[in-house]
N, C-alpha and C. Protein backbone atom coordinates (compact mmCIF):
# COMPACT_ATOMS: atom_id res chain seq x y z
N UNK A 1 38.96 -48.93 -10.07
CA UNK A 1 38.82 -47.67 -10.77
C UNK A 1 39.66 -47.72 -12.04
N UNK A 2 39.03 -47.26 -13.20
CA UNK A 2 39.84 -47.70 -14.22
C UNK A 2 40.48 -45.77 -14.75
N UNK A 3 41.62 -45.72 -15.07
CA UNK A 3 42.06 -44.39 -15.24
C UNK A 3 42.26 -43.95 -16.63
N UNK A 4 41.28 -44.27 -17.48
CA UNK A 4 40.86 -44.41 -18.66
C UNK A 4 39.34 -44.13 -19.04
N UNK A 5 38.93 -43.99 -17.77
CA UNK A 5 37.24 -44.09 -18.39
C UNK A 5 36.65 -42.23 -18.67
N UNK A 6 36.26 -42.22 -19.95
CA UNK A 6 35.89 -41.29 -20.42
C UNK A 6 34.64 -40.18 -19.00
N UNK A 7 33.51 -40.84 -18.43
CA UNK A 7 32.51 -40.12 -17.79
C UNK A 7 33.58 -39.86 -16.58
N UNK A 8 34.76 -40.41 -15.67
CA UNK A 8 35.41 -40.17 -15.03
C UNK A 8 36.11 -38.41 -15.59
N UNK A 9 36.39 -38.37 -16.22
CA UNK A 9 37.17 -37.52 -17.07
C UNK A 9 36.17 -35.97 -17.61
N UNK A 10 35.02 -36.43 -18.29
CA UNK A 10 33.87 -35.55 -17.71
C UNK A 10 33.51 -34.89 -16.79
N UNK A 11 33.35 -35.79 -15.48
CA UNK A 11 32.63 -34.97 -14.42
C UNK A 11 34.02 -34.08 -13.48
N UNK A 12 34.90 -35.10 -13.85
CA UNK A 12 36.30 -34.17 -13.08
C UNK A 12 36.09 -32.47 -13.73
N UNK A 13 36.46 -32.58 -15.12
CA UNK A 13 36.07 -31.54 -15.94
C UNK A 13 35.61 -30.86 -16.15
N UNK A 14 34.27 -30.90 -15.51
CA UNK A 14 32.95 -30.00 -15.50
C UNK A 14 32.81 -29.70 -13.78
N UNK A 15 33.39 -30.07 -13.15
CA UNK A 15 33.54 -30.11 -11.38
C UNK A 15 34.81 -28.51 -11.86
N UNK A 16 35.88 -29.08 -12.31
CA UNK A 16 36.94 -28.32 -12.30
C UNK A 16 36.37 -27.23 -12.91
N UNK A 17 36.07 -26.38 -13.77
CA UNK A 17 34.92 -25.38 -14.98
C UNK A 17 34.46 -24.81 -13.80
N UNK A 18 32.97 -25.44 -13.14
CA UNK A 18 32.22 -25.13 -12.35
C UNK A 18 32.81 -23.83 -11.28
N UNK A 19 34.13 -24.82 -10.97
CA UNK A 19 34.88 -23.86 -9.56
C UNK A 19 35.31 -22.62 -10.23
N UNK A 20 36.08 -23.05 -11.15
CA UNK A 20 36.46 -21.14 -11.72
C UNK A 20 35.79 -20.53 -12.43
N UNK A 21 34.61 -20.71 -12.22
CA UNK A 21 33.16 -19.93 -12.73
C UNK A 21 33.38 -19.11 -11.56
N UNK A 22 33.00 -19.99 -10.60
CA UNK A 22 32.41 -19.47 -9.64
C UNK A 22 33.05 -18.48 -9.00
N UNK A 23 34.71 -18.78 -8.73
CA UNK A 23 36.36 -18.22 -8.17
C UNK A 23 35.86 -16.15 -9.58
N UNK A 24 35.47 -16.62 -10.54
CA UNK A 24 35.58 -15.04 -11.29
C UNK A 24 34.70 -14.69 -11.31
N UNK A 25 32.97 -15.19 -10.39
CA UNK A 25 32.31 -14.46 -10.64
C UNK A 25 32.21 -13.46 -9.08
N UNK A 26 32.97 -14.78 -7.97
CA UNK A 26 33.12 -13.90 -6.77
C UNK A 26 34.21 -12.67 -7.03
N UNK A 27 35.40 -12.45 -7.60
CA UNK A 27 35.84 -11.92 -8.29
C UNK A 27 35.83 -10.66 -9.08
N UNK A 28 34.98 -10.78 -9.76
CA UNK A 28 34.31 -9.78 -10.50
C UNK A 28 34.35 -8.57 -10.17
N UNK A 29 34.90 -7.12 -10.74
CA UNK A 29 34.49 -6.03 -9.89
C UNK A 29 33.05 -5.44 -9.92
N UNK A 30 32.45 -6.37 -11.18
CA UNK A 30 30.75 -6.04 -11.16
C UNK A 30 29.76 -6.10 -9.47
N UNK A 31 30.53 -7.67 -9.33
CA UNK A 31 30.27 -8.30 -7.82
C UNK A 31 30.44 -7.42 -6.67
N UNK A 32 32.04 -7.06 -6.85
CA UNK A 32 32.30 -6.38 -5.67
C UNK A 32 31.98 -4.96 -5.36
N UNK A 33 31.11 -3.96 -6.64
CA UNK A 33 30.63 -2.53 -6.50
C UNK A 33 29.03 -2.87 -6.01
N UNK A 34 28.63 -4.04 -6.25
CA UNK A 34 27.38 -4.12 -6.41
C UNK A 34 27.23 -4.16 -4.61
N UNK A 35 28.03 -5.31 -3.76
CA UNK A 35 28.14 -5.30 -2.40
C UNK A 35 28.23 -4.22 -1.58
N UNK A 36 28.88 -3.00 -2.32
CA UNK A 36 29.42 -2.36 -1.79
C UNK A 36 28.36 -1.09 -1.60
N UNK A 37 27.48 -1.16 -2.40
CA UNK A 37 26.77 0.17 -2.61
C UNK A 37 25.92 0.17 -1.47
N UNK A 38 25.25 1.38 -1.40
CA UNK A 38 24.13 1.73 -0.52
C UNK A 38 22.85 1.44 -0.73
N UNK A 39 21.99 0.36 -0.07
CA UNK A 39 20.71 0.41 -0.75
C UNK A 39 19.80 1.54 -0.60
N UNK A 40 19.00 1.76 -1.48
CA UNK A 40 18.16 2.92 -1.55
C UNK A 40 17.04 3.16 -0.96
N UNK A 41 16.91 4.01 0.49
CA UNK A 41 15.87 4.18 1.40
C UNK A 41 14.54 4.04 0.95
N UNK A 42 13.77 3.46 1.65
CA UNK A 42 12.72 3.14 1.30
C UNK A 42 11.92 4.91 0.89
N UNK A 43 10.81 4.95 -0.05
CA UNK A 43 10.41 6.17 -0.49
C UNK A 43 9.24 6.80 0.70
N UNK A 44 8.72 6.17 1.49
CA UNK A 44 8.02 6.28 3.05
C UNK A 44 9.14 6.66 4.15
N UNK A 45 9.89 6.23 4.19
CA UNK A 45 10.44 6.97 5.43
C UNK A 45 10.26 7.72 5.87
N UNK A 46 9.87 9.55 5.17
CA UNK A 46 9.63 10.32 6.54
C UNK A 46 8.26 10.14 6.45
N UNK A 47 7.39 9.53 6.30
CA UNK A 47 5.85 9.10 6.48
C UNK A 47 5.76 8.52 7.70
N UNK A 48 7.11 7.78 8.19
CA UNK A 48 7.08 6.84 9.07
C UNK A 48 7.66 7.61 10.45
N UNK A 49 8.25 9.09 10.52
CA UNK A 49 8.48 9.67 10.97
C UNK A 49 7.34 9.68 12.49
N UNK A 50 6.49 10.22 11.48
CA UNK A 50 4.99 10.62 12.53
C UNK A 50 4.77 9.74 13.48
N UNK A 51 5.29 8.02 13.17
CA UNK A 51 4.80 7.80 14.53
C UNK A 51 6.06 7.24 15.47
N UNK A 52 6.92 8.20 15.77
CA UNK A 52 7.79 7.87 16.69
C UNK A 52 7.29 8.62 17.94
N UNK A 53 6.33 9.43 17.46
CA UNK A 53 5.28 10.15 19.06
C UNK A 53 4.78 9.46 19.90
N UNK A 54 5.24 8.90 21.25
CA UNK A 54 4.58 7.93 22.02
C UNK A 54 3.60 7.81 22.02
N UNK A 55 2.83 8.93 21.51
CA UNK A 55 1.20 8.63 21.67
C UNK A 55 0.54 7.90 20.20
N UNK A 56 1.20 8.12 19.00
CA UNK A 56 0.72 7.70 18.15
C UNK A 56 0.82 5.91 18.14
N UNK A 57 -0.20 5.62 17.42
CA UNK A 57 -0.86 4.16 17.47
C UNK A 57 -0.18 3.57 16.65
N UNK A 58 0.33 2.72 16.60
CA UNK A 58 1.46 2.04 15.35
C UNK A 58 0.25 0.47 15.35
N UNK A 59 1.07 0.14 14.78
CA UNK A 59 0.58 -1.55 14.04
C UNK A 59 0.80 -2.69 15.50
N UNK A 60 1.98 -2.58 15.97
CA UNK A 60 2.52 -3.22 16.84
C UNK A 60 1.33 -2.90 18.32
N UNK A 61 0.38 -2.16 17.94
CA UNK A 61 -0.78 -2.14 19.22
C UNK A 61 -1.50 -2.71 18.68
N UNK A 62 -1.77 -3.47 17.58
CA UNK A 62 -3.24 -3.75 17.01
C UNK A 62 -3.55 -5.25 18.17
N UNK A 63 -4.64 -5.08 18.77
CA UNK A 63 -4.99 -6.08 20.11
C UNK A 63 -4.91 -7.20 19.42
N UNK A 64 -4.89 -8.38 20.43
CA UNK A 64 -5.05 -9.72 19.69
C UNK A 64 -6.36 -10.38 19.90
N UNK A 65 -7.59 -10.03 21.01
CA UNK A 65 -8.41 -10.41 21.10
C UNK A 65 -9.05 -10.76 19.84
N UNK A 66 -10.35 -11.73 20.14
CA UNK A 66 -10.96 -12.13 18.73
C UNK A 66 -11.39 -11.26 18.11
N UNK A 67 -12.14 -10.51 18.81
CA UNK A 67 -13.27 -9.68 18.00
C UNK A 67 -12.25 -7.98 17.43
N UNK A 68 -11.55 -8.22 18.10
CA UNK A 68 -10.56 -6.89 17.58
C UNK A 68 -9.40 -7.64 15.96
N UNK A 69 -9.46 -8.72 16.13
CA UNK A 69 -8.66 -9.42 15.11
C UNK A 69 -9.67 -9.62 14.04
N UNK A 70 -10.39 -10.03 14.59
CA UNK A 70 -11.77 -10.33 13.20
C UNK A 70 -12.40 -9.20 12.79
N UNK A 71 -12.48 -7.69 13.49
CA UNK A 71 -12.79 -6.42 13.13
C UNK A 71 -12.20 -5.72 11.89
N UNK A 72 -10.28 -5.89 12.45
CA UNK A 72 -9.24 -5.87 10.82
C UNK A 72 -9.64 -6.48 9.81
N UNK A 73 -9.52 -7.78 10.38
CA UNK A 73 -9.48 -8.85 9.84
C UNK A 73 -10.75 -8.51 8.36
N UNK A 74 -11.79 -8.18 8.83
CA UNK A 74 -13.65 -8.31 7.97
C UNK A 74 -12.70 -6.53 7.23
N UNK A 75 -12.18 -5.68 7.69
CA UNK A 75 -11.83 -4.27 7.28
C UNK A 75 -10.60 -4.70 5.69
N UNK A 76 -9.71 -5.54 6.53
CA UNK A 76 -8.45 -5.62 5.34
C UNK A 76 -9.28 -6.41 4.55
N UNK A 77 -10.30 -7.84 4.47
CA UNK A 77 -11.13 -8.54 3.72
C UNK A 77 -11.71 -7.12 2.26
N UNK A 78 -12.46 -6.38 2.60
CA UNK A 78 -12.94 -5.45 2.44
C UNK A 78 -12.35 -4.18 1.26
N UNK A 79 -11.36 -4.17 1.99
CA UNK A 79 -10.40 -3.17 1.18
C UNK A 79 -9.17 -4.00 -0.12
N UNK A 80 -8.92 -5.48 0.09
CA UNK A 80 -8.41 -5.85 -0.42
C UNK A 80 -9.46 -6.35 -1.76
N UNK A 81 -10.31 -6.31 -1.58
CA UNK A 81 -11.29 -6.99 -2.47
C UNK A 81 -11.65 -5.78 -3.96
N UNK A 82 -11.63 -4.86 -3.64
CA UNK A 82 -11.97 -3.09 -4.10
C UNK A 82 -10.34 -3.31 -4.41
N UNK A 83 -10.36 -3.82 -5.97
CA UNK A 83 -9.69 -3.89 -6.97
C UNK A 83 -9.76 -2.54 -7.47
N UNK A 84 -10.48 -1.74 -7.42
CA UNK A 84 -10.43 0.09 -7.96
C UNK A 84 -9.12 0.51 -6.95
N UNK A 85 -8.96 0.23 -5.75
CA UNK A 85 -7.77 1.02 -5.15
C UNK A 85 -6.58 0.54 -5.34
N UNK A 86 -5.37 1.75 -5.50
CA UNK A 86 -4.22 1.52 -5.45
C UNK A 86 -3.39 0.83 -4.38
N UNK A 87 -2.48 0.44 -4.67
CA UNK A 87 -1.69 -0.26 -3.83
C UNK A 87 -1.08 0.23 -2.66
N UNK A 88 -0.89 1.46 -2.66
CA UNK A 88 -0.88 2.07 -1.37
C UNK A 88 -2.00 2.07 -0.83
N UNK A 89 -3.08 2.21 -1.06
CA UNK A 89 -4.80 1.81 -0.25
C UNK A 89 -4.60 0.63 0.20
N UNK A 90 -4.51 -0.39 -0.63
CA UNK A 90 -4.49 -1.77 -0.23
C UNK A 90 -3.33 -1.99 0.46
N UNK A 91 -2.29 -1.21 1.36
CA UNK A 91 -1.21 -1.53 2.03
C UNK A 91 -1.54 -0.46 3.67
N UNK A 92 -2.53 0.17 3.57
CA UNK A 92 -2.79 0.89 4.69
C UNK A 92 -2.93 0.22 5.74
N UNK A 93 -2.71 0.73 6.86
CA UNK A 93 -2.33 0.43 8.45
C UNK A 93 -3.86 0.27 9.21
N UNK A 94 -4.23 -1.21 9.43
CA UNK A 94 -5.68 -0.73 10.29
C UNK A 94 -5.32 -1.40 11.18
N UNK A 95 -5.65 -1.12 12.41
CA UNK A 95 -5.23 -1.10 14.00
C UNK A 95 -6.28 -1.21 14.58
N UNK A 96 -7.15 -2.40 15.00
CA UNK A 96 -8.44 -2.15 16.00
C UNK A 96 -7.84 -2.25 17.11
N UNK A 97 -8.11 -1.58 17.96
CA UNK A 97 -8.69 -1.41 19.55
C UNK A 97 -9.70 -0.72 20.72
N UNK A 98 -10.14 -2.27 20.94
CA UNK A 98 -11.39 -1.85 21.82
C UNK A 98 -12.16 -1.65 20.61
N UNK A 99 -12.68 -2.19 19.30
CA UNK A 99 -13.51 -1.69 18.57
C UNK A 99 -13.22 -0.39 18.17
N UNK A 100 -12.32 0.14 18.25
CA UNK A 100 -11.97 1.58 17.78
C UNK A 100 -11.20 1.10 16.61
N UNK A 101 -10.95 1.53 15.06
CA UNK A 101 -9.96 1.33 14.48
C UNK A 101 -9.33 2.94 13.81
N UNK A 102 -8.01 2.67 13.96
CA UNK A 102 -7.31 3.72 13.13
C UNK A 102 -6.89 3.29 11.88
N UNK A 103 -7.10 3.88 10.96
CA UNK A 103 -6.44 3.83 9.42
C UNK A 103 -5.26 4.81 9.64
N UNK A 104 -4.46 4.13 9.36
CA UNK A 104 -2.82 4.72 9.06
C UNK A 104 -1.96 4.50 7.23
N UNK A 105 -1.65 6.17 6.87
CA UNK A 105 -0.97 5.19 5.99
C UNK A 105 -1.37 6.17 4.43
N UNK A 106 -0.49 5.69 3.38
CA UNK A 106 -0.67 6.65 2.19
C UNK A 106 -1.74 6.45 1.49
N UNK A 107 -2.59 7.62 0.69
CA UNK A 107 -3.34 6.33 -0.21
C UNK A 107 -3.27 7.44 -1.35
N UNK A 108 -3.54 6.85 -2.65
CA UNK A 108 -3.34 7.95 -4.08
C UNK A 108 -4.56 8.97 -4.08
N UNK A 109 -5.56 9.27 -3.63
CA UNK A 109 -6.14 10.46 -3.83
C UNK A 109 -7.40 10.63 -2.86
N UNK A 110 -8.11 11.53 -2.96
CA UNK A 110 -9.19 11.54 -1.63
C UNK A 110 -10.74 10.09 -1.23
N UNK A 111 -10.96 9.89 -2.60
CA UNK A 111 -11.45 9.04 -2.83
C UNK A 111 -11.68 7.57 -2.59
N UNK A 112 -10.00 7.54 -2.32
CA UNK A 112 -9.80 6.60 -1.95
C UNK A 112 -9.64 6.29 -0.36
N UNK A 113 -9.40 7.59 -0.02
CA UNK A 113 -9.43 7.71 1.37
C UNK A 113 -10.74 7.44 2.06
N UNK A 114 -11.71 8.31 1.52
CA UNK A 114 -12.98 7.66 1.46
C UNK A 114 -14.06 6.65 1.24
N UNK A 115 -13.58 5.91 0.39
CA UNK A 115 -13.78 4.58 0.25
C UNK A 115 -13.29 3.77 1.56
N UNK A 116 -11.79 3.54 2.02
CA UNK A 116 -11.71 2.83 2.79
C UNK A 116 -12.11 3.12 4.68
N UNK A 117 -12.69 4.41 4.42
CA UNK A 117 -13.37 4.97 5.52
C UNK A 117 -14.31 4.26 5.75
N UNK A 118 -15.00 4.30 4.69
CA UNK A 118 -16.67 3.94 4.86
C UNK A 118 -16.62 2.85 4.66
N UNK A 119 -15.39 1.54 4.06
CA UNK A 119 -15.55 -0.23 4.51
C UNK A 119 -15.52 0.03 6.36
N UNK A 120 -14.58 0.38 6.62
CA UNK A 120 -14.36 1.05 8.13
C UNK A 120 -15.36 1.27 9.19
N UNK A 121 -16.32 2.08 8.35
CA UNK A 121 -17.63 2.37 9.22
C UNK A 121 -18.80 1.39 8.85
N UNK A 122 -18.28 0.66 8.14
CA UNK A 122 -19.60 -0.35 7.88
C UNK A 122 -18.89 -1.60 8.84
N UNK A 123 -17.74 -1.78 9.23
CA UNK A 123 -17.61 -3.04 9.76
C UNK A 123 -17.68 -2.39 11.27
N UNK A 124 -17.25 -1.51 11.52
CA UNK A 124 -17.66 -1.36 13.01
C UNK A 124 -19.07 -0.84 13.59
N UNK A 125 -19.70 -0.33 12.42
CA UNK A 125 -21.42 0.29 12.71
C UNK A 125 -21.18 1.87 13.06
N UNK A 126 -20.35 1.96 13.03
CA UNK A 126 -19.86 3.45 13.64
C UNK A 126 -18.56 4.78 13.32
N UNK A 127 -19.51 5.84 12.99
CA UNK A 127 -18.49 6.77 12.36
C UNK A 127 -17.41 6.90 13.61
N UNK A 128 -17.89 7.13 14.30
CA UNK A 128 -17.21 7.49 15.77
C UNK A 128 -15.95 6.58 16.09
N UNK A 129 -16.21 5.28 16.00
CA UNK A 129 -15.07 4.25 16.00
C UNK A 129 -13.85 3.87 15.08
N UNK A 130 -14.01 5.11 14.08
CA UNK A 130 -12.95 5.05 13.12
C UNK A 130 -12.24 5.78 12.86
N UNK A 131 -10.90 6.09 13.49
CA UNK A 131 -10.06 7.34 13.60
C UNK A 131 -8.92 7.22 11.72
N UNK A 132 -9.32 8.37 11.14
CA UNK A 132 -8.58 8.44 9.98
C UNK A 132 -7.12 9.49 10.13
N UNK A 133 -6.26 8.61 9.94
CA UNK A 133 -4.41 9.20 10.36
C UNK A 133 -4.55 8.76 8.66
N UNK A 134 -5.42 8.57 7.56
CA UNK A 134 -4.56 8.50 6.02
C UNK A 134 -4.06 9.41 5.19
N UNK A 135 -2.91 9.52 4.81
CA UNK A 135 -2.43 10.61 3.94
C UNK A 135 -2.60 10.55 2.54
N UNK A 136 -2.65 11.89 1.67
CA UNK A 136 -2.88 11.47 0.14
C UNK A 136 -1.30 11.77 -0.01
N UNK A 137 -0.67 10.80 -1.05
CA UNK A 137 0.69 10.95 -1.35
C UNK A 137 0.18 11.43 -2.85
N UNK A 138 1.64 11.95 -2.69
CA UNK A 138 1.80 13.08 -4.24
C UNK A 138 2.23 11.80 -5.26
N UNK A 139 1.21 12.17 -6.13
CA UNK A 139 1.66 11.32 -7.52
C UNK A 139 3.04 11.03 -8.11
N UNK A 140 4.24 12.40 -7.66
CA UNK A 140 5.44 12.18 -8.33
C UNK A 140 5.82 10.95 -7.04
N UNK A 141 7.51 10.45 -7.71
CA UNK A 141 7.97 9.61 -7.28
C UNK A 141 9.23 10.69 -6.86
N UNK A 142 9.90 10.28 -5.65
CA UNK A 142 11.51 11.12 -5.74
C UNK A 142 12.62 10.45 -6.65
């Protein structure tokens, strides 16, 4: 090892830099308010209220059989494709069981509620088999 060589002397250098970057950015009181804060509740929460009712149908029932998976499955195909709906449409809750599906979930105006009704009733053949739980959310934001 020669104790003269310039790239020796470099990387020590830039090793040493590196660490008390790092030592003031953990440091920082920018760092340490930022840890500290509260993150900000999601803007659905009391939407999500409604289904702590034992009876209501959550996501976590959606069956696994084939034809109940491929029922969503041809429904979310469907609704994701219908580039006209908002992103709350395209994030709605569909739940088949037994060929029954529920739509759960916000969507921006009636229209749209209707739209993803009727992908709904075209993939199951049936008005009857499609229970609508969708809400219209209010345009403001909190």
């Amino acid at each position: 090892m020669r104790f003269n060589d310039p790239m020796h002397d470099i990387s020590r250098s830039s090793s040493l830099l590196i660490g008390i970057l790092l030592m003031a950015a953990a440091l920082s009181p920018a760092a340490h308010a930022q840890s500290t804060q509260t993150p900000p509740k999601p803007d659905n929460s009391a939407v999500n209220k409604q289904d702590r009712s034992p009876d209501a149908v959550t996501a976590d029932q959606q069956k696994m059989n084939p034809a109940d998976r491929a029922l969503s499955d041809k429904i979310r195909q469907a609704v994701m494709a219908d580039r006209s709906l908002s992103a709350y449409a395209h994030n709605v809750k569909i739940i088949s069981q037994d060929g029954t599906v529920t739509l759960k979930g916000p969507v921006r105006s009636d229209e749209e509620r209707q739209s993803i009704i009727a992908k709904a009733v075209q993939a199951t053949g049936s008005e009857q088999k499609v229970v609508n739980q969708m809400t219209i959310a209010s345009s403001s934001k909190p």
